[in-house]
C-alpha atoms as a PDB file:
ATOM      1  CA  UNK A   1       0.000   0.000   0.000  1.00  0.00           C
ATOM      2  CA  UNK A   2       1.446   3.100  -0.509  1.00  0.00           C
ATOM      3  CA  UNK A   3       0.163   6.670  -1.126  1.00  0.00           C
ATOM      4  CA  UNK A   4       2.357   7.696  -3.839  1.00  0.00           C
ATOM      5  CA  UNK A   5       0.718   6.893  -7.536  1.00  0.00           C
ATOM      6  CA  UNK A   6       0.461   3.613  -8.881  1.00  0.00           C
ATOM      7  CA  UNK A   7       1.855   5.268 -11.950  1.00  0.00           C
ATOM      8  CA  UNK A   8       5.223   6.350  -9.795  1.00  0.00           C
ATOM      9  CA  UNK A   9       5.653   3.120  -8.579  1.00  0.00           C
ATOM     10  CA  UNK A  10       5.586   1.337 -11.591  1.00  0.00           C
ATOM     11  CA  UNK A  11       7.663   3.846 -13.459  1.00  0.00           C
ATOM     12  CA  UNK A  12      10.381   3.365 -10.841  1.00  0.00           C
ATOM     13  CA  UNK A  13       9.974  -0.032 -10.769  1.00  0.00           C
ATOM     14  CA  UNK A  14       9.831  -0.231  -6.696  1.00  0.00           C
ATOM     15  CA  UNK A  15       7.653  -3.410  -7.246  1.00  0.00           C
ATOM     16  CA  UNK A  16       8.613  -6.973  -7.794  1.00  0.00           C
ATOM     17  CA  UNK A  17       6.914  -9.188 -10.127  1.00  0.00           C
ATOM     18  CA  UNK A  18       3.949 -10.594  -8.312  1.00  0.00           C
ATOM     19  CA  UNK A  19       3.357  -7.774  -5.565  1.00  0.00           C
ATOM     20  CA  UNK A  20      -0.584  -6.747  -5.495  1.00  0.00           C
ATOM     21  CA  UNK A  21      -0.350  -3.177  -5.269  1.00  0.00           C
ATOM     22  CA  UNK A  22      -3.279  -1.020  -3.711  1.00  0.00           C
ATOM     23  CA  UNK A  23      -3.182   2.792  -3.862  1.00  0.00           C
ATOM     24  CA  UNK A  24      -4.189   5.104  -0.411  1.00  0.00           C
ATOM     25  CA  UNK A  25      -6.822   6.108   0.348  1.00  0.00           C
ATOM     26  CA  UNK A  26      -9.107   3.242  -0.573  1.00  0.00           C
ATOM     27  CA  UNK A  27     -12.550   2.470   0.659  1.00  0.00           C
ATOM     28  CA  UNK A  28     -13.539  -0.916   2.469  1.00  0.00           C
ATOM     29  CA  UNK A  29     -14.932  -1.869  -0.710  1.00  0.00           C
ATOM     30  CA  UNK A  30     -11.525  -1.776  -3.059  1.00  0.00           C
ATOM     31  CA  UNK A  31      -9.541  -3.072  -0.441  1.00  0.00           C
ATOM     32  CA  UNK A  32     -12.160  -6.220  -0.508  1.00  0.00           C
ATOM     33  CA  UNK A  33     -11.841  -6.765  -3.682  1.00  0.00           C
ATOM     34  CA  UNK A  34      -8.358  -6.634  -3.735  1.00  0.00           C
ATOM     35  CA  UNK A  35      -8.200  -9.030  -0.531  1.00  0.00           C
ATOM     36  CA  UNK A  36     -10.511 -11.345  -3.131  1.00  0.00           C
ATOM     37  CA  UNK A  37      -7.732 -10.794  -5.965  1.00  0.00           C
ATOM     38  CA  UNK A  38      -4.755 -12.068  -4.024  1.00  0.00           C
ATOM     39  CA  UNK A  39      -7.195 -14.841  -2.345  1.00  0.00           C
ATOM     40  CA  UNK A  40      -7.528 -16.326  -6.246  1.00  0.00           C
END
């Protein structure tokens, strides 16, 4: 989780291959559905 951009992140490439990503601030419901995401 991070509050910087998705877009910065993935420019600088701070993320490995396979890390679920989710961008603050988030409501209850996107951070379900990315719980669900990583669950499958």
């Amino acid at each position: 989780m991070s509050g910087y951009t998705a877009n910065a992140i993935a420019h600088h490439e701070v993320l490995d291959k396979g890390v679920h990503f989710i961008q603050k601030p988030f409501s209850m419901g996107d951070l379900g559905k990315k719980i669900r995401e990583v669950m499958e």
